[in-house]
Each structure stands twice: as structure tokens, then as C-alpha cells.
N, C-alpha and C. Protein backbone atom coordinates (compact mmCIF):
# COMPACT_ATOMS: atom_id res chain seq x y z
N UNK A 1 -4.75 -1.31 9.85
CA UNK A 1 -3.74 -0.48 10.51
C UNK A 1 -3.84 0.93 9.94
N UNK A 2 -4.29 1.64 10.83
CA UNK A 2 -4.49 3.41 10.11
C UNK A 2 -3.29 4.25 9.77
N UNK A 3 -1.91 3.86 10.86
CA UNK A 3 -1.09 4.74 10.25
C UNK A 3 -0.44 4.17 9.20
N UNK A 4 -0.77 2.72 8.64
CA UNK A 4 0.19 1.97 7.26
C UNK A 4 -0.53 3.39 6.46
N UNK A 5 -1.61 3.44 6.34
CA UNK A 5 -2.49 4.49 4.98
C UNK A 5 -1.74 6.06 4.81
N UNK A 6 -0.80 6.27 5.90
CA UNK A 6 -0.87 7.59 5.91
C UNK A 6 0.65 8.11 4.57
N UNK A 7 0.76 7.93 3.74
CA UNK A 7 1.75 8.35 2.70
C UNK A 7 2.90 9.39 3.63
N UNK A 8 2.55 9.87 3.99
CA UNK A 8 3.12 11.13 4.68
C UNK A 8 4.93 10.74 5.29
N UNK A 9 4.07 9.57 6.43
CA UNK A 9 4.87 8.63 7.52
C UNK A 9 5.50 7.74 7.13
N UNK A 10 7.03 7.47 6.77
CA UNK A 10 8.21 6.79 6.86
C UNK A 10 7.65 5.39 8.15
N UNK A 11 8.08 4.56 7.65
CA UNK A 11 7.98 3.46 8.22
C UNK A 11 9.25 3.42 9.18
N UNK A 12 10.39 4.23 9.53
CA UNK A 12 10.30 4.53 10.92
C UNK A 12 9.76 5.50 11.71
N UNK A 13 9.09 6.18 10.75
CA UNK A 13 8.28 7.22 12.27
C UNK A 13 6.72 6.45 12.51
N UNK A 14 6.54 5.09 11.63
CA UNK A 14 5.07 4.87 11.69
C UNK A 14 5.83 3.82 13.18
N UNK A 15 7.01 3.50 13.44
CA UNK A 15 7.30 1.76 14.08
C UNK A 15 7.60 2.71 15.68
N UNK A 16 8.34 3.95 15.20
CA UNK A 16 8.34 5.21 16.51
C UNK A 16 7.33 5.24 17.06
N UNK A 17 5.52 5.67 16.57
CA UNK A 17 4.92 5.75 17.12
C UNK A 17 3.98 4.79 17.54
N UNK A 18 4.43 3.51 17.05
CA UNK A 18 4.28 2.16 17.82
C UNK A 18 4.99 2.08 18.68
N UNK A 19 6.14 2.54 19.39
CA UNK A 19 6.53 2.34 20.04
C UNK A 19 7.79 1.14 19.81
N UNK A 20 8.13 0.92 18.96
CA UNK A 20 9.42 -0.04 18.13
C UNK A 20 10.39 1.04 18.93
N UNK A 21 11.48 0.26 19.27
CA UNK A 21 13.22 0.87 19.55
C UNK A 21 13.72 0.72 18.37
N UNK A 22 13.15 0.55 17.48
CA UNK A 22 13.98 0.23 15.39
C UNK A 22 13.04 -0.06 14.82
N UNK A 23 12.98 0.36 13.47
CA UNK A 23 12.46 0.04 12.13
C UNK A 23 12.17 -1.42 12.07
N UNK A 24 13.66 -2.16 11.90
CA UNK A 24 13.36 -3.15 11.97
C UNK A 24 12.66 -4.35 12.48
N UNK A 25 12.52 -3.79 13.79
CA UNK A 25 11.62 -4.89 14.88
C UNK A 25 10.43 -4.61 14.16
N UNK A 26 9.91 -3.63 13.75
CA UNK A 26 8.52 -3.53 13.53
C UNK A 26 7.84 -4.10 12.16
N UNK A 27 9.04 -4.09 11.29
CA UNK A 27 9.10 -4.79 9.89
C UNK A 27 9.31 -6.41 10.21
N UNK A 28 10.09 -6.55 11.30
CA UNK A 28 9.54 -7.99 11.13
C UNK A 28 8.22 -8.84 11.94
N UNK A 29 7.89 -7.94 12.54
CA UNK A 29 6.32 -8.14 13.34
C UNK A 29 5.28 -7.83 12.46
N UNK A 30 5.85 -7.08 11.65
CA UNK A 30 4.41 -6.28 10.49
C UNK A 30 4.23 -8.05 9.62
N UNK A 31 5.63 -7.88 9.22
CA UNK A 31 6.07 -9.60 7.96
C UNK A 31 5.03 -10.41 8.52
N UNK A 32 5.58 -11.18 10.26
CA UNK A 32 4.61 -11.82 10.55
C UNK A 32 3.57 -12.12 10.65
N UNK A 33 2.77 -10.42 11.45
CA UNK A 33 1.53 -10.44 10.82
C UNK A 33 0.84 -10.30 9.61
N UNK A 34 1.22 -9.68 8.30
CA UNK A 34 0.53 -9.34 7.40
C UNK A 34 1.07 -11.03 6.43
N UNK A 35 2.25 -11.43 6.44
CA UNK A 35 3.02 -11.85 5.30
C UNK A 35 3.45 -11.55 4.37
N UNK A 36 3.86 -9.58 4.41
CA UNK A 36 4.37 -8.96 3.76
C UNK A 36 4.61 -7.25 3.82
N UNK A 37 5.87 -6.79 3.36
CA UNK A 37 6.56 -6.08 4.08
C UNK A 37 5.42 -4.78 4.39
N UNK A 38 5.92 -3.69 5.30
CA UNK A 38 4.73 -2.01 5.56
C UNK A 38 4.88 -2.02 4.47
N UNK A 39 5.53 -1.62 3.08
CA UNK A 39 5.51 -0.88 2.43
C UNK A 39 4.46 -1.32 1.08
N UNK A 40 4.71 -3.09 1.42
CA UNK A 40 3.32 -3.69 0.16
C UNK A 40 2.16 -3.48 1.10
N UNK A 41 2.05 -3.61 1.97
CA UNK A 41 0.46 -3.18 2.77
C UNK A 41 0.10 -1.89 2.69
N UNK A 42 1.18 -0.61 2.53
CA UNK A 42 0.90 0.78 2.36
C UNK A 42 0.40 0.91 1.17
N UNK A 43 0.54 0.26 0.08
CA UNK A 43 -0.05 0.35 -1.13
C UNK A 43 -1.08 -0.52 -2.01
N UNK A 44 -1.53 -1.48 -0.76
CA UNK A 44 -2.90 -2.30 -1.16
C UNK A 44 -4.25 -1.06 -2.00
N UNK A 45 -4.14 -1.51 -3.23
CA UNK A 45 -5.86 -1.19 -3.57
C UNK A 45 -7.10 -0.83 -2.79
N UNK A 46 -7.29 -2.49 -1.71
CA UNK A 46 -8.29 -1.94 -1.27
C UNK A 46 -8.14 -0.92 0.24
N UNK A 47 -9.46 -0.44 0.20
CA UNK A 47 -9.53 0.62 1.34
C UNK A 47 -9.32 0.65 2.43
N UNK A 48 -9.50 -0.81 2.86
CA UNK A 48 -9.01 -1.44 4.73
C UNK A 48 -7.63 -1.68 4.28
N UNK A 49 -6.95 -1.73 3.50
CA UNK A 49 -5.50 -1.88 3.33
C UNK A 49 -5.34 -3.30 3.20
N UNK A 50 -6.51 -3.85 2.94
CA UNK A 50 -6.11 -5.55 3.05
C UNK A 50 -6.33 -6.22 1.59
């Protein structure tokens, strides 16, 4: 996910330009997919963010 990498972007302007109506919907679709919240995937080590 390219905009998790971007430090800049608040995880509601990253779920805004997904197109989320809330933060929250997108935090719990992120949960689902990753199994853990934007903000531990924004700060993965490795370089694909995974």
C-alpha cells in the first residue's frame, strides 16, 4: 500500500483518499486485511511495508 509509507498523511486523509466516509471504516478493513492497525503497517522495517 503506497500511501501507508507516506509519514506526511494522517490516516484520515490516507482512508479520504481511499475514498472511506470515516477513518474508521478504513481501520477496520486495513485490521482485516493486514491483521493489524495503519499505523503498525506505517512503520514496518521492511521496504514493501510488509
Amino acid at each position: 500500500m503506497t500511501l501507508s509509507g507516506k509519514a506526511s498523511l494522517s490516516i484520515s486523509e490516507i482512508a479520504d483518499r481511499l475514498g472511506y466516509s470515516e477513518a474508521s471504516r478504513f481501520d477496520r478493513a486495513f485490521r482485516r486485511c493486514y491483521g493489524k492497525a495503519p499505523n503498525a503497517k506505517r512503520w514496518s522495517c521492511s521496504p514493501d511495508g510488509g
